[in-house]
Protein backbone atom coordinates (compact mmCIF):
# COMPACT_ATOMS: atom_id res chain seq x y z
CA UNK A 1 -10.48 -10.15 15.17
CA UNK A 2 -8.53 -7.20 15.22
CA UNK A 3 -4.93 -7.08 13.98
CA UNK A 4 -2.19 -4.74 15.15
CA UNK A 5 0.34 -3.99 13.10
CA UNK A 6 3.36 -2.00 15.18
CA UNK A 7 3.68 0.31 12.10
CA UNK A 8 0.40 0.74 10.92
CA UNK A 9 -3.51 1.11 12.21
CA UNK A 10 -5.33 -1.92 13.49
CA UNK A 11 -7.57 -3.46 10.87
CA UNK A 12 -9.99 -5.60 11.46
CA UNK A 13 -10.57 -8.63 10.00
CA UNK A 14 -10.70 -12.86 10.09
CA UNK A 15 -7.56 -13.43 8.30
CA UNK A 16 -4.38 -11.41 9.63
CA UNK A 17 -2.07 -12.63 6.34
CA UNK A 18 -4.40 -13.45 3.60
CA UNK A 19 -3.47 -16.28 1.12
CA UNK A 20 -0.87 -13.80 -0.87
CA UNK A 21 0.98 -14.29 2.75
CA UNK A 22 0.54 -9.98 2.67
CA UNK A 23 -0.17 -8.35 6.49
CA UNK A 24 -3.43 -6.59 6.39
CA UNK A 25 -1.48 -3.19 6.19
CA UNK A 26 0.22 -4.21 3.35
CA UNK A 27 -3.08 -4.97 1.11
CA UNK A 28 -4.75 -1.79 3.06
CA UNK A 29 -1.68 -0.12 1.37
CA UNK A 30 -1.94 -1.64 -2.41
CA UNK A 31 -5.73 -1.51 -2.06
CA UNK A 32 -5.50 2.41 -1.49
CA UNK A 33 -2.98 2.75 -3.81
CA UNK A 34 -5.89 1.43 -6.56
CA UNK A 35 -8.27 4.07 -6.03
CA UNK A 36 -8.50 7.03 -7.93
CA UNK A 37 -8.19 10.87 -6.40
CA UNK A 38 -10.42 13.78 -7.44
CA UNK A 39 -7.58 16.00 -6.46
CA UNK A 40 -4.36 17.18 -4.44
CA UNK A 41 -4.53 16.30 -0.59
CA UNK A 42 -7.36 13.90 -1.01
CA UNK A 43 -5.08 10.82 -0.85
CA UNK A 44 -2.69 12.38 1.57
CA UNK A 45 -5.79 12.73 4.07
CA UNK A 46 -7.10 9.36 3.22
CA UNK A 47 -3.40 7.89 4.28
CA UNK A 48 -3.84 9.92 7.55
CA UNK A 49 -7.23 8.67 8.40
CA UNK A 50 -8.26 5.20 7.02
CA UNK A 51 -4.49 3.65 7.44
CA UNK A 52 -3.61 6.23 10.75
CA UNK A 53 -0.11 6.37 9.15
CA UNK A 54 1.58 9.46 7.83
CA UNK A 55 2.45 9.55 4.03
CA UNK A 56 5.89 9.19 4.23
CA UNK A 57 5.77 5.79 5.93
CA UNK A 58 3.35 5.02 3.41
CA UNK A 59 5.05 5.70 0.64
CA UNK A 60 8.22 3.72 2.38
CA UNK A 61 6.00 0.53 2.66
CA UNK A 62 4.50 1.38 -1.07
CA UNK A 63 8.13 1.27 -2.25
CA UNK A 64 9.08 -2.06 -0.27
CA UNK A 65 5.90 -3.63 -1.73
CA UNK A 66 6.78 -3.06 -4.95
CA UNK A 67 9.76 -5.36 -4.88
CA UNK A 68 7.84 -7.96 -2.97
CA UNK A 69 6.72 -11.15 -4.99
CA UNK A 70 3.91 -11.49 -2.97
CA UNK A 71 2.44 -8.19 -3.61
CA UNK A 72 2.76 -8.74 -7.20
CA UNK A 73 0.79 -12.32 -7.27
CA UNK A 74 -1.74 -10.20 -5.01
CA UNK A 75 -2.59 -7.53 -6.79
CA UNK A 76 -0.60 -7.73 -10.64
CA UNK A 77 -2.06 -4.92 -12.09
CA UNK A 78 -1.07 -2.00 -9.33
CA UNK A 79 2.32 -3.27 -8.61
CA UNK A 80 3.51 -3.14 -12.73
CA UNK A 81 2.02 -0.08 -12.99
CA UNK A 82 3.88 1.17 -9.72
CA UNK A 83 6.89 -0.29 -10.95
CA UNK A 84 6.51 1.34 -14.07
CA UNK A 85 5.84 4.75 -12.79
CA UNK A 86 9.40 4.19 -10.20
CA UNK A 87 11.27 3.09 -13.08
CA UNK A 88 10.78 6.07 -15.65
CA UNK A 89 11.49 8.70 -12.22
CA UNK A 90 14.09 6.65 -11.97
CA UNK A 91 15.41 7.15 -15.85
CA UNK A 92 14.99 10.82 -15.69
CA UNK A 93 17.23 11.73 -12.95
């Protein structure tokens, strides 16, 4: 089955909103987000190509995740570290 998300790529897949109640985009998004990079760009591109989105709509989802409760009993880990990382930006302005 393929899903199509308005605002991001189609992803395929049997379950649309898996049991955290998350579109596929949205775990797409925190599941990128996970990875590692080797260096600049390499993330940017992979944003382009495997989730056909640009980065700053990424980024805008990332940010609206991160304040979801369902992306947090999803995937824990990512989203406090995410949280984290806005929060001490967020002290030093």
């Amino acid at each position: 089955m393929t899903v199509h998300d308005p605002d991001g790529p189609d992803v395929d897949g049997p379950d649309p909103e898996g049991p955290s109640g998350l579109s596929a985009r949205d775990r797409a998004v925190l599941a990128l987000e996970r990875r590692q990079w080797p260096g600049p760009g390499a993330k940017e591109r992979a944003i382009r190509e495997e989730l056909g989105m640009v980065p700053v709509r990424y980024y805008q989802i990332l940010n609206a995740l991160l304040d979801d409760t369902r992306a947090l009993a999803h995937d824990p880990i990512t989203v406090n570290r995410l949280r984290r990382v806005r929060e001490s930006r967020r002290d030093e302005r």
